[in-house]
Structure formats: structure tokens, C-alpha cells
Protein backbone atom coordinates (compact mmCIF):
# COMPACT_ATOMS: atom_id res chain seq x y z
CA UNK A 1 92.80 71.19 109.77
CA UNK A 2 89.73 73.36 109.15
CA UNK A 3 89.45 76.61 111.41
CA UNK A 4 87.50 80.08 111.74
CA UNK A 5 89.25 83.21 111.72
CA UNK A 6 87.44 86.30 112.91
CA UNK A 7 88.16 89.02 111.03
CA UNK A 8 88.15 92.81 111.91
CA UNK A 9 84.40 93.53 111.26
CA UNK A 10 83.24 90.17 113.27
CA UNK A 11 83.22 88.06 110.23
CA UNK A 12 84.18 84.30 111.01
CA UNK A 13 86.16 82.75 107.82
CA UNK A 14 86.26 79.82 107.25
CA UNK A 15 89.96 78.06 106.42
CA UNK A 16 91.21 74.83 105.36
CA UNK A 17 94.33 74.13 106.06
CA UNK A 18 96.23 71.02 104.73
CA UNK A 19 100.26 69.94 105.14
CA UNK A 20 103.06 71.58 106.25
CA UNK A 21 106.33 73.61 104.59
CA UNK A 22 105.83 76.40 102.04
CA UNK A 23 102.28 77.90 102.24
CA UNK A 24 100.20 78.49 99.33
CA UNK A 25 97.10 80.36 99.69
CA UNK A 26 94.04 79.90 97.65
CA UNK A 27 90.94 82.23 96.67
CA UNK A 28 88.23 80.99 94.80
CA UNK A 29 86.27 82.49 92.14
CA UNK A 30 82.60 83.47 92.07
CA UNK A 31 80.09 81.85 93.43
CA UNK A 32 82.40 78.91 94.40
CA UNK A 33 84.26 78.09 97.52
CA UNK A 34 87.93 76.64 98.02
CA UNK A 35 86.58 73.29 97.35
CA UNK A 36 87.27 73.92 93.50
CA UNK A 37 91.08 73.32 94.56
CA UNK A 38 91.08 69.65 95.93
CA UNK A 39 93.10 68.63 93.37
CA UNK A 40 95.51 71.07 94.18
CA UNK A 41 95.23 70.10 97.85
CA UNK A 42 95.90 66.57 97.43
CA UNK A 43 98.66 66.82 94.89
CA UNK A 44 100.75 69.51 96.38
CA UNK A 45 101.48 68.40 100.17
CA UNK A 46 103.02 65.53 99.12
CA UNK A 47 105.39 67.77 97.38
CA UNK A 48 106.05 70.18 100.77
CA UNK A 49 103.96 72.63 100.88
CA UNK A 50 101.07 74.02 103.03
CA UNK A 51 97.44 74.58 101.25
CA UNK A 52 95.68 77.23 102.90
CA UNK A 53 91.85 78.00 101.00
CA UNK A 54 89.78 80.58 101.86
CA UNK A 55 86.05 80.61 102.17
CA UNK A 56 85.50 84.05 100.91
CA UNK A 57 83.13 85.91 102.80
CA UNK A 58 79.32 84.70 101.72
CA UNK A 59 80.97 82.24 99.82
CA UNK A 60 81.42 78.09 101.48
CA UNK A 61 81.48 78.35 105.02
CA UNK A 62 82.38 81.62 105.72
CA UNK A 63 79.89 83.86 107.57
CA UNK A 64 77.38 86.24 105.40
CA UNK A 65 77.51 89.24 106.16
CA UNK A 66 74.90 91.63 104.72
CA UNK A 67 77.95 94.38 103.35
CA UNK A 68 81.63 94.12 103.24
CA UNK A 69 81.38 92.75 99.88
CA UNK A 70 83.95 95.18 97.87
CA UNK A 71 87.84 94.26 97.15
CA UNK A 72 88.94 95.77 100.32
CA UNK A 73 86.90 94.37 102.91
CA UNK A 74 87.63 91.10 101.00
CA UNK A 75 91.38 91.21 100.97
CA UNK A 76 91.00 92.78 104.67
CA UNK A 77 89.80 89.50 105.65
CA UNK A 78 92.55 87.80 103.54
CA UNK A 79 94.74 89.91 105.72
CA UNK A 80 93.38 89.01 108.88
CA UNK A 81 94.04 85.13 108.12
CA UNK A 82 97.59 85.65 107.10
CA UNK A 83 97.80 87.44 110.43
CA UNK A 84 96.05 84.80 112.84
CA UNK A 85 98.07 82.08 110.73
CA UNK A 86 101.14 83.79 110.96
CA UNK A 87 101.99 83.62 107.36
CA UNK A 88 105.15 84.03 105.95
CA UNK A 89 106.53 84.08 102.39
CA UNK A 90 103.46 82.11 100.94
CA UNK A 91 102.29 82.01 97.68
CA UNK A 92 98.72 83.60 96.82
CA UNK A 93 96.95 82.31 93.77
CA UNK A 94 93.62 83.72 93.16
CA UNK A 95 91.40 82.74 90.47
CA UNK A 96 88.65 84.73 88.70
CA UNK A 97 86.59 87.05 91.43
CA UNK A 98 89.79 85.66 93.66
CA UNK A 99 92.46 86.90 91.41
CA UNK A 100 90.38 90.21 91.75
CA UNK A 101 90.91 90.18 95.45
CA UNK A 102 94.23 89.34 95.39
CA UNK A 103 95.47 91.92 93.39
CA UNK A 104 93.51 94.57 95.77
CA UNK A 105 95.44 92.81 98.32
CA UNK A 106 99.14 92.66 97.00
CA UNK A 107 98.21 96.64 96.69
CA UNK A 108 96.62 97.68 99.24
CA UNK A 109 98.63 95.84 102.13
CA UNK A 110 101.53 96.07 100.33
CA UNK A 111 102.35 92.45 99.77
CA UNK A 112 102.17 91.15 103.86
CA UNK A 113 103.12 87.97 103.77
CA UNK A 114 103.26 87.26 100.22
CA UNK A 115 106.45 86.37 98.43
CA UNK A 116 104.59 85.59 95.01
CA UNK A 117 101.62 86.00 93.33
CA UNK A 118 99.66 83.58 90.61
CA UNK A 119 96.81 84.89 88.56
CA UNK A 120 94.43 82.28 87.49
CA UNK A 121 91.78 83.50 85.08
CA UNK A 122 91.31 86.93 87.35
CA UNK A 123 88.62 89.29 86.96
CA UNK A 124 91.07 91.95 86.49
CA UNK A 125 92.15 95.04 85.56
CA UNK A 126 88.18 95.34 85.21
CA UNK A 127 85.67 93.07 85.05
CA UNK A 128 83.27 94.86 82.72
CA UNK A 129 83.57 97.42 80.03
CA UNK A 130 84.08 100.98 80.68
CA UNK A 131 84.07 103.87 78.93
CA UNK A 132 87.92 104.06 78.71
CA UNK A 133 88.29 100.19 78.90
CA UNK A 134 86.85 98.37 76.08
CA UNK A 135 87.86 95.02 77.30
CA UNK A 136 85.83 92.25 80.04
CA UNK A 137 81.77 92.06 79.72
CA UNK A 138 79.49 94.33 78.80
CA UNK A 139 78.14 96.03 82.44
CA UNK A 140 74.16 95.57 81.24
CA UNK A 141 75.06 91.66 81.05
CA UNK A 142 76.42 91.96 84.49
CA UNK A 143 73.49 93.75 85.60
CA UNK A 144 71.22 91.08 84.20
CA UNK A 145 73.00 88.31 86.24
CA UNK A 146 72.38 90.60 89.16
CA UNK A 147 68.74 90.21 88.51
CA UNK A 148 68.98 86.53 87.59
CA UNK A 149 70.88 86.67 91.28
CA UNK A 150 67.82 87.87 93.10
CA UNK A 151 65.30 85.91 90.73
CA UNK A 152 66.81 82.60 90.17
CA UNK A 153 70.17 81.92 91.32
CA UNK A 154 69.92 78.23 90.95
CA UNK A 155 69.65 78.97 87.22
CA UNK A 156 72.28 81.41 87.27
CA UNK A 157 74.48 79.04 88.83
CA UNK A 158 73.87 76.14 86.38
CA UNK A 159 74.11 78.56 83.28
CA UNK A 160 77.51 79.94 84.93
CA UNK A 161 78.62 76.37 85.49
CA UNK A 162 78.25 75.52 81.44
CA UNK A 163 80.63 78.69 80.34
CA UNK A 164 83.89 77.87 83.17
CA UNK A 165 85.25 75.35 80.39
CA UNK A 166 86.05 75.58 77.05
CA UNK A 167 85.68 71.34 76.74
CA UNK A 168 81.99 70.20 77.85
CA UNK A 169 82.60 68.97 81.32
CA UNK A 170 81.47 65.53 82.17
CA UNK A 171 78.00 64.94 84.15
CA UNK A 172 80.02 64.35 87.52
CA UNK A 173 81.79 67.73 87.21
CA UNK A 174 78.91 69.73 86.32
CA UNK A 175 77.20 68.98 89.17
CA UNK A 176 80.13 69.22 91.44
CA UNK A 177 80.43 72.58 90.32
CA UNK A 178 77.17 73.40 90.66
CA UNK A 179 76.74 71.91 94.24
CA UNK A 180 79.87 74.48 95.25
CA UNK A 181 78.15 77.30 93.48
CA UNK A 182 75.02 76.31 95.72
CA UNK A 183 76.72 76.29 98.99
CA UNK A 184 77.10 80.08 98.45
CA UNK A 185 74.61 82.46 100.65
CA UNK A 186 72.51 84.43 98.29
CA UNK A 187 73.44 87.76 99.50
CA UNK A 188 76.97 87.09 98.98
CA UNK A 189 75.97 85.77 95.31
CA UNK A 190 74.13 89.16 94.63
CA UNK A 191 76.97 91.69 96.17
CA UNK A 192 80.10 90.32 94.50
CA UNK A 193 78.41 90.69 91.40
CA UNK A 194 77.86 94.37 92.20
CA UNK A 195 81.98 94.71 93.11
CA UNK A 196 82.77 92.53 89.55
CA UNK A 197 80.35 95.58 88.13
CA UNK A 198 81.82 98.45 90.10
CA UNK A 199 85.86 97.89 91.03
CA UNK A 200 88.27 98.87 88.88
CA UNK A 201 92.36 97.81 89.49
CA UNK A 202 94.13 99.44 86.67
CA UNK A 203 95.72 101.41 89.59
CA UNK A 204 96.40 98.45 91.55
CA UNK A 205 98.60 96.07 89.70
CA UNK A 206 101.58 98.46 89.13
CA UNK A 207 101.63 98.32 92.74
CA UNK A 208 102.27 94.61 92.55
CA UNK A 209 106.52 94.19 93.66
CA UNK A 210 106.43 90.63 93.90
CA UNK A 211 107.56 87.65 91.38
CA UNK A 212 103.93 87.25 89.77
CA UNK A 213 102.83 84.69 86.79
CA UNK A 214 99.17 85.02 84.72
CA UNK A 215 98.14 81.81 83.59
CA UNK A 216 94.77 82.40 81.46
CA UNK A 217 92.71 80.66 79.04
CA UNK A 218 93.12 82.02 75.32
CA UNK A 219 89.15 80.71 74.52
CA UNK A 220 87.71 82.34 78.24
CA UNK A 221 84.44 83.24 77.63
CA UNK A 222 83.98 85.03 81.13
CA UNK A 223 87.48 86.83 81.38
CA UNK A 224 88.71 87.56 78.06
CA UNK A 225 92.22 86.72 77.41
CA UNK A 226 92.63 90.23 76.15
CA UNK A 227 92.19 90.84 80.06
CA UNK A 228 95.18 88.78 80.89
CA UNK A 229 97.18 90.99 78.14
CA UNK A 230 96.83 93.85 80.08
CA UNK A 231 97.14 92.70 83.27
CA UNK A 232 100.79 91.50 81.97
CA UNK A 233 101.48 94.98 80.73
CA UNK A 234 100.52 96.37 84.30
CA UNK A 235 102.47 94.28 86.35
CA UNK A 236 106.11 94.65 86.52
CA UNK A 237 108.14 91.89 85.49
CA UNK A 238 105.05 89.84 85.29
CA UNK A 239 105.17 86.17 82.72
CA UNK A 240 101.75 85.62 81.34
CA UNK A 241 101.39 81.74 80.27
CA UNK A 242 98.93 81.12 77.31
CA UNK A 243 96.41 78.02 77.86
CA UNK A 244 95.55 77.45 74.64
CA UNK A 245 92.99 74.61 74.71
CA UNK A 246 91.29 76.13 78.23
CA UNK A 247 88.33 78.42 78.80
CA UNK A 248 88.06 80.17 82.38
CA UNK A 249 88.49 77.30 84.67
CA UNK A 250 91.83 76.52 82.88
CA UNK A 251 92.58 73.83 85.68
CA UNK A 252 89.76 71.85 84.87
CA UNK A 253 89.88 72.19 81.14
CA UNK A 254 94.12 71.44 81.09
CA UNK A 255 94.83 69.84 84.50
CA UNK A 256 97.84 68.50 84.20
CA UNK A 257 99.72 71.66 82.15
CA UNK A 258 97.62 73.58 85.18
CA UNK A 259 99.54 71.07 87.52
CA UNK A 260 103.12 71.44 85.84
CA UNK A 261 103.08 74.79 85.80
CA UNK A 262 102.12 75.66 88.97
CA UNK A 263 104.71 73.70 90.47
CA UNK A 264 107.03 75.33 88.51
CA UNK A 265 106.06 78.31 89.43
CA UNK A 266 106.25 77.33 93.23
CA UNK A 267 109.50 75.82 92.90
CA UNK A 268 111.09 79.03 91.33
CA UNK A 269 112.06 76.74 88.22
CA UNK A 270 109.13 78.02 85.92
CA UNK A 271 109.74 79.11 82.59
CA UNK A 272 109.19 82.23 80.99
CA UNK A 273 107.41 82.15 77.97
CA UNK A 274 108.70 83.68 74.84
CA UNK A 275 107.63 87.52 75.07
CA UNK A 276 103.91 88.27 74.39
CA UNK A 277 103.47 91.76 72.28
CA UNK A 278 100.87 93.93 73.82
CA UNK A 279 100.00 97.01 72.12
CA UNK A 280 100.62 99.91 74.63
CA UNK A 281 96.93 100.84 73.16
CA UNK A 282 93.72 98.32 74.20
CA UNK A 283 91.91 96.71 71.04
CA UNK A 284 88.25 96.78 70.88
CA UNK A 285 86.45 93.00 70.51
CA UNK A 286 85.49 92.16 67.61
């Protein structure tokens, strides 16, 4: 079933949701839509459970709204679909710019609805670099994709495209990914960017009280795996799973390890990995 949800500002978002029994909520990552998780939404109804993927706003076919583009108007309208749905104990796995969101939201409305939480590649504790953070991308290459954004986001979106897996991706997939990338309005291209540049959730994820799992790509080229260290060292309790052969889009570059896992994880029988030593103290890049 695909519906619209208004959400508190007037902003129709778009939902499609697929099977019935547990639900598991997706948010896609920058510039691409919920599309990115067909797989997902063909493989895991069969096994009882409800796919719910969210067009974020600007992004698919959600409305475009000319502001509302930061973490909390974003998990605001995540908020306002769990309400209309009346969602219970569901699952929310965001990935990249929708692992960003999610952790905003498991903070900032304490958890409604959520029972656990799966980190996919997210764009968090920071995106970029800061002056106390040395980890994520340095801000001035963020501010040139801004620019590419305004000037030539079909070119952005194609060079994007080439760095989400660590394998080359076959001709089919790379213009799949593309065409999602070019569904996106351009205003909702250009502001996320800005919120990748400006939030900052290093206060967020100790908020997080919910079981929550960090599955990550060891050779990301977009989120650094050192990203996914910290995040596991903010997050109470959290179990960070290693992808060792996967860049950003880990579920495209190890599918089926993607696929076991996360139904693991869903059906409370995942397993922790060994214990992952993070230094209490962040590590430049070299």
C-alpha cells in the first residue's frame, strides 16, 4: 500500500507500506529514496514482518518543501508517520543521511515507537570534520558538492553513485542508482547537504536506550568506518558488525551477509561480535 502522511508543517510524505506483523521502518540515504530497499521489501514479508519506507522530505515522492531540511524537522516527520500509522515496537534502520535522522529521532522523541534501532552506514556522530572531531569529510569537500548541487547535480549524482560500493557495480545498478538519485527535487539535494555540513549528534546517541546494532563498511569511502567506531562507543550497549569486503552501500556490495544479519538482528537471535577496542581518544586519518 503506498500512502501520504501530512506532517505537522503541511508536508505530504510519501510511504510505502508492504506486509503485515512486525514493522520495520526504513530511511534512505542521500539523494536516494526508499526504493534502494526493494530487496529488503521483497525478502522480508515473507518472513512476517511489515516494511514501512519513507520518502524523506525532497527526497522520492515526498513533497519539497523550500526549509525543514535539518535532523529535527526530518525525524519530526518520521514522527508524524509512526503516529498516523500507529506504530508500535518497530524496528528503524536508517542508512547514511537516514541513519543521521534516526539517531536525532531515537533522541529527540525519546524512542516513540521504536523497540530497536539498526545503523547502516550513518552519517553520524558528524558528518564532516570539526575542529574537535577529526573524523568524516573534510567540510570544504562538502561545500564543493553543495556547489556541484546548484551547478550540476546530474553530475554530482553520477560521481556519488561510483563511491556507494567498494566492488564496481554492474551497468544495471549504476543506473538504477542514479535514476533514484534523480527522482530527488533539487532543493532537497542542496539543503541536506547543508544539515550533513552543519549537525552534529555526539550529544544524541548516548540518548539512544534501545537494543541498537551498527553494521558499516570497513573500506567506506563516504562514512569512514572510524565513524562507526565511535558511534559504538556512544551508544550504550550498542554491537557494531564489521563488513569487511563493503564500501558505504554495504547491502549492495555484501547482500546476502547484509540479508543474514539483519534478520538476525530482527529476530533477536543476532550475534554479538567479539569486542571491538576503541580508544576512548579519536585517531586522526592518515
Amino acid at each position: 500500500m503506498s500512502h501520504y502522511v501530512e506532517s505537522e508543517q503541511g508536508i505530504r510524505i510519501f510511504v510505502e507500506d508492504i506486509g503485515a506483523g512486525t514493522p520495520v521502518i526504513f530511511l534512505h540515504g542521500w539523494p536516494l529514496n526508499h526504493k534502494m530497499f526493494e530487496y529488503q521489501f521483497l525478502e522480508l514479508p515473507r518472513l512476517g514482518y511489515r516494511c514501512i519506507g519513507i520518502d524523506l522530505r525532497g527526497f522520492g515522492k515526498s513533497d519539497a518543501s523550500w526549509d525543514g531540511y535539518n535532523y529535527c524537522s526530518l525525524a519530526d516527520d518520521v514522527k508524524a508517520v509512526i503516529d498516523r500509522l500507529g506504530i508500535t515496537g518497530a524496528t528503524l534502520v536508517g542508512f547514511s543521511l537516514g541513519g543521521a535522522v534516526a539517531v536525532r529521532y531515537m533522541a529527540r522523541h525519546l524512542g516513540h515507537g521504536i523497540s530497536k534501532l539498526l545503523l547502516v552506514g550513518a552519517a553520524a556522530p558528524s558528518f564532516v570534520q570539526r575542529e574537535d572531531f577529526v573524523l568524516g569529510t573534510p567540510p570544504d569537500k562538502v561545500d564543493d558538492m553543495i556547489l556541484q548541487a546548484y551547478a550540476d547535480r546530474p553530475a554530482l549524482a553520477a560521481q556519488f553513485g561510483k563511491m556507494l560500493t567498494a566492488a564496481k557495480p554492474s551497468a544495471g545498478m549504476a543506473a538504477w542508482l542514479q535514476s533514484l538519485a534523480f527522482e530527488a527535487s533539487a532543493v532537497g539535494t542542496y539543503k541536506a547537504l547543508e544539515s550533513l555540513r552543519t549537525e552534529d549528534l555526539r550529544e544524541d546517541l548516548p540518548l539512544i536506550r534501545v537494543p541498537t546494532a551498527i553494521f558499516h563498511g570497513v573500506q567506506d569511502e563516504i562514512c569512514p568506518f572510524g565513524l562507526a567506531e565511535e558511534m559504538h562507543r556512544l551508544v550504550p550497549g550498542s554491537a557494531l558488525h564489521r563488513f569487511e569486503e563493503s564500501g558505504h552501500a554495504l547491502l549492495f556490495d555484501e547482500p546476502q551477509l547484509f540479508s543474514e544479519r539483519l534478520t538476525a538482528f530482527l529476530a533477536d537471535t543476532v550475534v554479538v561480535p567479539e569486542p571491538i577496542e576503541v580508544a576512548p581518544e579519536q585517531t586522526p586519518i592518515l
